[in-house]
C-alpha atoms as a PDB file:
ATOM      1  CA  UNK A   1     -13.964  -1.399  -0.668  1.00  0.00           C
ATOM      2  CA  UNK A   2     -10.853  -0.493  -2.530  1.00  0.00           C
ATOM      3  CA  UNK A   3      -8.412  -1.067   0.497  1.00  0.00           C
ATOM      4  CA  UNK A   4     -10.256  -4.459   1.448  1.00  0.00           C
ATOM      5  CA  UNK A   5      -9.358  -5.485  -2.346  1.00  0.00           C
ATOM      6  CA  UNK A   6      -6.175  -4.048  -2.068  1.00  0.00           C
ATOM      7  CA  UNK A   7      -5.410  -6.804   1.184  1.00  0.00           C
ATOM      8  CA  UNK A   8      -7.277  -9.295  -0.491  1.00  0.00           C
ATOM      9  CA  UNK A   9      -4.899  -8.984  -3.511  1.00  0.00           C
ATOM     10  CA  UNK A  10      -1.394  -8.830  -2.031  1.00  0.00           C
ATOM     11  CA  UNK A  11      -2.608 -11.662   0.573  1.00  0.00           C
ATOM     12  CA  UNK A  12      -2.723 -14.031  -2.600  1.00  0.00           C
ATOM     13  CA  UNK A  13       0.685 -13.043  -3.621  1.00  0.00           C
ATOM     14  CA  UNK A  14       2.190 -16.719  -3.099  1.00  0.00           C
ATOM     15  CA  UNK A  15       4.815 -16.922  -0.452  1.00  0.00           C
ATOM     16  CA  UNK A  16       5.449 -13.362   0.065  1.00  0.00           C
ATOM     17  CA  UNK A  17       3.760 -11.126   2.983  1.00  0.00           C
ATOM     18  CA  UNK A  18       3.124 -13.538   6.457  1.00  0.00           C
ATOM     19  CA  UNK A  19       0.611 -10.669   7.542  1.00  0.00           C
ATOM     20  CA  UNK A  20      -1.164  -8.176   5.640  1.00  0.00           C
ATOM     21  CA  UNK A  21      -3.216  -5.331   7.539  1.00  0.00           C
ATOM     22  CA  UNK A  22      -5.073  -2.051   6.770  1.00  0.00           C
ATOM     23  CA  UNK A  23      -4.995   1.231   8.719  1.00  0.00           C
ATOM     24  CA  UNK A  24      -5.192   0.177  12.176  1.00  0.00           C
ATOM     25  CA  UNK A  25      -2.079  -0.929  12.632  1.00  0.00           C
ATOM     26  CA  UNK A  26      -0.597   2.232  11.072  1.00  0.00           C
ATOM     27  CA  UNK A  27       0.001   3.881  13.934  1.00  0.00           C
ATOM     28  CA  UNK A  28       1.936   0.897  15.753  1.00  0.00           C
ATOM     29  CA  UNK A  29       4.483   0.976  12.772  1.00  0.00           C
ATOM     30  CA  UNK A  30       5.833   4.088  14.617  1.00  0.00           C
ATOM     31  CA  UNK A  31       6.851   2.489  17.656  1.00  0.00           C
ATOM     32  CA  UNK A  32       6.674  -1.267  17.173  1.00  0.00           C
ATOM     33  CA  UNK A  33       7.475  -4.332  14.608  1.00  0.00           C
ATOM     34  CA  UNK A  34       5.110  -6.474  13.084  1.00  0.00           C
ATOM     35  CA  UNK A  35       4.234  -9.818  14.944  1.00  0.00           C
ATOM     36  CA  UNK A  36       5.275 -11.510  11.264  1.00  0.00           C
ATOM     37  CA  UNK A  37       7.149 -10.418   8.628  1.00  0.00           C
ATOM     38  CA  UNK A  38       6.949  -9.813   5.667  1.00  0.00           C
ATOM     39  CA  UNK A  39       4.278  -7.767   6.603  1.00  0.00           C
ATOM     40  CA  UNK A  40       2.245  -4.717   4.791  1.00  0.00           C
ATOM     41  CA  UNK A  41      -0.157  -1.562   5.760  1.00  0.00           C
ATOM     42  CA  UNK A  42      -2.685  -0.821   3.198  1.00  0.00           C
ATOM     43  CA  UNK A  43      -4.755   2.334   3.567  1.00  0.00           C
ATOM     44  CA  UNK A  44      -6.043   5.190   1.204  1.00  0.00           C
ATOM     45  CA  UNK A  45      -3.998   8.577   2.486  1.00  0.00           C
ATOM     46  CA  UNK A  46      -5.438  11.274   0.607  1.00  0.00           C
ATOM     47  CA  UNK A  47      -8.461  11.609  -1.790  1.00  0.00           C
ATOM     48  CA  UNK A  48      -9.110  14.898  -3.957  1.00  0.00           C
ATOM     49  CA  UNK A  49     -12.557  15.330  -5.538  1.00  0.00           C
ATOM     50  CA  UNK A  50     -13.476  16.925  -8.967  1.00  0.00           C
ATOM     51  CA  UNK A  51     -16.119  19.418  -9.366  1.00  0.00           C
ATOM     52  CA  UNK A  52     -19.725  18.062  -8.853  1.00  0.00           C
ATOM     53  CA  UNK A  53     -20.547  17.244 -12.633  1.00  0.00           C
ATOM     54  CA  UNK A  54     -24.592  17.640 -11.872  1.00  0.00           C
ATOM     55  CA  UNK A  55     -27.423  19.831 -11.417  1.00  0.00           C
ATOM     56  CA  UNK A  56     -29.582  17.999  -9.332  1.00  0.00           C
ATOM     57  CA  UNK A  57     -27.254  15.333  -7.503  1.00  0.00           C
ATOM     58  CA  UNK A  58     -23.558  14.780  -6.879  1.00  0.00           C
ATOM     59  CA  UNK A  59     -21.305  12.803  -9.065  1.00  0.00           C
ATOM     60  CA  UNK A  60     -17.640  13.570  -8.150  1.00  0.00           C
ATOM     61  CA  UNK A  61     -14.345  11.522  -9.636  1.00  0.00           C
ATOM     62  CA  UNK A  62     -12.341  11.208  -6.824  1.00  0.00           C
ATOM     63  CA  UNK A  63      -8.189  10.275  -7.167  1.00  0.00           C
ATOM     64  CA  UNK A  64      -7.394   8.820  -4.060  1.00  0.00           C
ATOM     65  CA  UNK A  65      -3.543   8.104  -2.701  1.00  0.00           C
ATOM     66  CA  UNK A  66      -3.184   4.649  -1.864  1.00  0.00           C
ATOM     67  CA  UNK A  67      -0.318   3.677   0.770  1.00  0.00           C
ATOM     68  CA  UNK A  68       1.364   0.049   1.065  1.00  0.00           C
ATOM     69  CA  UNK A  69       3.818   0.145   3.877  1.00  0.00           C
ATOM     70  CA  UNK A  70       6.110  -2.169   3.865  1.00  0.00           C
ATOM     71  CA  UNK A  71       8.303  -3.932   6.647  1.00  0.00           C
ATOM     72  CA  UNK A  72      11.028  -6.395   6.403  1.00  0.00           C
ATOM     73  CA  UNK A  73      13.227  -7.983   8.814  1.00  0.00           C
ATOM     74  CA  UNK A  74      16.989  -7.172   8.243  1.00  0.00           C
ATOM     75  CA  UNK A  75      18.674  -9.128  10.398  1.00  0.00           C
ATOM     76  CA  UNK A  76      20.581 -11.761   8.416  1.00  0.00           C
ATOM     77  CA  UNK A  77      24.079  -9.682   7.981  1.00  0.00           C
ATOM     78  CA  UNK A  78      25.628  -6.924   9.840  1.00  0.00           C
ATOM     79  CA  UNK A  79      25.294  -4.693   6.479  1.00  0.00           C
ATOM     80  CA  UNK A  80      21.800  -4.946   5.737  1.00  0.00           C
ATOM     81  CA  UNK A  81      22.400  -6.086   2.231  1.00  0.00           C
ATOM     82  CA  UNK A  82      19.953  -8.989   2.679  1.00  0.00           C
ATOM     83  CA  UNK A  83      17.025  -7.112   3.861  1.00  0.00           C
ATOM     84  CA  UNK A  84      17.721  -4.620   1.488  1.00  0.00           C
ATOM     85  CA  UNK A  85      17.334  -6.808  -1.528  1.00  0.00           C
ATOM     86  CA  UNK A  86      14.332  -8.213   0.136  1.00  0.00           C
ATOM     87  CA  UNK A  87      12.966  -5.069   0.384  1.00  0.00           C
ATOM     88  CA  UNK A  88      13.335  -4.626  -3.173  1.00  0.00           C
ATOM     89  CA  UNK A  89      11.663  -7.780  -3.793  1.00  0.00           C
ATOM     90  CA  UNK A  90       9.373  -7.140  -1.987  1.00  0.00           C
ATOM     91  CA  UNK A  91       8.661  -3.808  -3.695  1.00  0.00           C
ATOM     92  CA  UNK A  92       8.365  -5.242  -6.870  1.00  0.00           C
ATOM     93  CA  UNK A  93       6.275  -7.953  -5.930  1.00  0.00           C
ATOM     94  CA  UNK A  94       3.691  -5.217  -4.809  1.00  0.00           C
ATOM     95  CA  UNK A  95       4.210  -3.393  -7.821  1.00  0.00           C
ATOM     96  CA  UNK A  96       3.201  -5.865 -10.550  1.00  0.00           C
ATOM     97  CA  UNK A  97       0.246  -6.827  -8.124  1.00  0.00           C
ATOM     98  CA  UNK A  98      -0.952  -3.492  -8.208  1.00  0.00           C
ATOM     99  CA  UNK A  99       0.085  -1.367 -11.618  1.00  0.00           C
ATOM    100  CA  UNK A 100      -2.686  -2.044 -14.089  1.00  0.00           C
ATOM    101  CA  UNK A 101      -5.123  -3.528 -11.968  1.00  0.00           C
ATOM    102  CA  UNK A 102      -8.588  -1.560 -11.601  1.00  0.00           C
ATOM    103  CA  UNK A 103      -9.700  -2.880  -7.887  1.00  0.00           C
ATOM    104  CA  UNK A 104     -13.648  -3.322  -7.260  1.00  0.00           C
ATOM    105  CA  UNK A 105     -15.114   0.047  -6.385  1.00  0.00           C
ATOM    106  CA  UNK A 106     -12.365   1.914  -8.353  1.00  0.00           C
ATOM    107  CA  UNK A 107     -12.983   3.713 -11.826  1.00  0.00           C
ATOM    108  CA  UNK A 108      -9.579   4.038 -13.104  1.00  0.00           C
ATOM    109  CA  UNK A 109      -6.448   1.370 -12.903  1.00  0.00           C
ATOM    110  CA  UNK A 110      -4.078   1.531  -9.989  1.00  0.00           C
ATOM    111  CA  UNK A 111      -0.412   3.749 -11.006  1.00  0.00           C
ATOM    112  CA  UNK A 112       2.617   3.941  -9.530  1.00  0.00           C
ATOM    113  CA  UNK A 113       3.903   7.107  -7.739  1.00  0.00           C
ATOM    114  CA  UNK A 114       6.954   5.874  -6.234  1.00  0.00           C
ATOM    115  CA  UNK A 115       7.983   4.787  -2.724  1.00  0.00           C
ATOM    116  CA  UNK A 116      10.049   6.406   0.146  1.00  0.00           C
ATOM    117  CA  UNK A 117      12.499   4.786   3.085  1.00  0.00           C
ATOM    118  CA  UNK A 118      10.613   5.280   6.529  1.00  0.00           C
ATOM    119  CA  UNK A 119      12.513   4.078   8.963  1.00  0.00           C
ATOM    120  CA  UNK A 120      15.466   1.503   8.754  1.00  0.00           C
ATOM    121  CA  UNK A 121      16.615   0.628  12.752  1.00  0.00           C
ATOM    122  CA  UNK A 122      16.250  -2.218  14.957  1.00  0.00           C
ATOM    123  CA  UNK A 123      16.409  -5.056  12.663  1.00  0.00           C
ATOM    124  CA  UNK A 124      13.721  -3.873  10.399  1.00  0.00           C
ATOM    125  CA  UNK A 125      13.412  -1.741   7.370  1.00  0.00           C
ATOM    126  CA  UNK A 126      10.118  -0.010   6.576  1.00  0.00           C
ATOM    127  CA  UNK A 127       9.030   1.628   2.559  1.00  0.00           C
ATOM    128  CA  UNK A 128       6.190   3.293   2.354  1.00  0.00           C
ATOM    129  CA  UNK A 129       5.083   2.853  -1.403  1.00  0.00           C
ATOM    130  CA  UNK A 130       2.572   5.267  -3.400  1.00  0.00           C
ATOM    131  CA  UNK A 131      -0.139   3.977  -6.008  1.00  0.00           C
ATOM    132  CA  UNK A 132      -3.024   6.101  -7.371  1.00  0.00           C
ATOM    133  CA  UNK A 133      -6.672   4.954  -8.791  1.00  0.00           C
ATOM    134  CA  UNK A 134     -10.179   7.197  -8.533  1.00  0.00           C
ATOM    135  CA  UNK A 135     -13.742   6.045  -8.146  1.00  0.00           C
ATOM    136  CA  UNK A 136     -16.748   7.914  -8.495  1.00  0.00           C
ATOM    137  CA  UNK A 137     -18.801   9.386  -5.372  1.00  0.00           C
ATOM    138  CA  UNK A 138     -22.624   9.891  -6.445  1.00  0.00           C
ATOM    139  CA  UNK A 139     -25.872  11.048  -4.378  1.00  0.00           C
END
């Protein structure tokens, strides 16, 4: 639910991503480009889970790692410049989407943890970018 919101969100970020895609195409990102850029990968990476705070039941708070990767042509000079600033408008565009925003599902508000350069080669240049939130998991 949080990653479908998460799509849902940056898709209605005016003028900015031409696709927007969860975890399935992860694995493509590796060996292919997008079929449109802008384009972004949301998933949640890595969850860890409180102690169970009941007796009889399970109600855990869960902090969960979610990813936005982020590709970018760079084709426009033979530096890069260009699709390096657009990569860092990019960046920020997902940013004040995201920081402060508590998604459906979640408990807590989304927080930055800071982004890293995946891969920067044939024209494209990918950032994968780290948020945070937790939601409860009950039974």
């Amino acid at each position: 639910m949080i990653v479908g919101a998460v799509i849902a969100r940056l898709e209605a970020i005016p003028q900015t991503f031409a696709l927007v895609e969860g975890v399935e195409r992860l694995s493509a990102l590796a060996t292919e480009v997008p079929t449109a850029t802008p384009a972004a990968c949301v998933f949640l990476d890595e969850e860890a889970a409180e102690e169970n705070e009941r007796v009889n039941g399970v109600s855990q708070r869960v902090e969960g790692d979610l990813k936005v990767v982020v590709t970018t042509s760079d084709v426009s000079d033979a530096r890069g410049a260009t699709g390096a600033d657009d990569m860092e408008a990019l960046k920020a565009e997902v940013r004040e989407s995201l920081i402060g925003w508590t998604p459906p599902g979640a408990d807590d508000v989304v927080t930055y943890l800071g982004a890293r350069l995946v891969r920067a080669a044939g024209g494209y240049v990918t950032v994968e970018m780290t948020f945070a939130t937790a939601f409860t998991v009950r039974a």
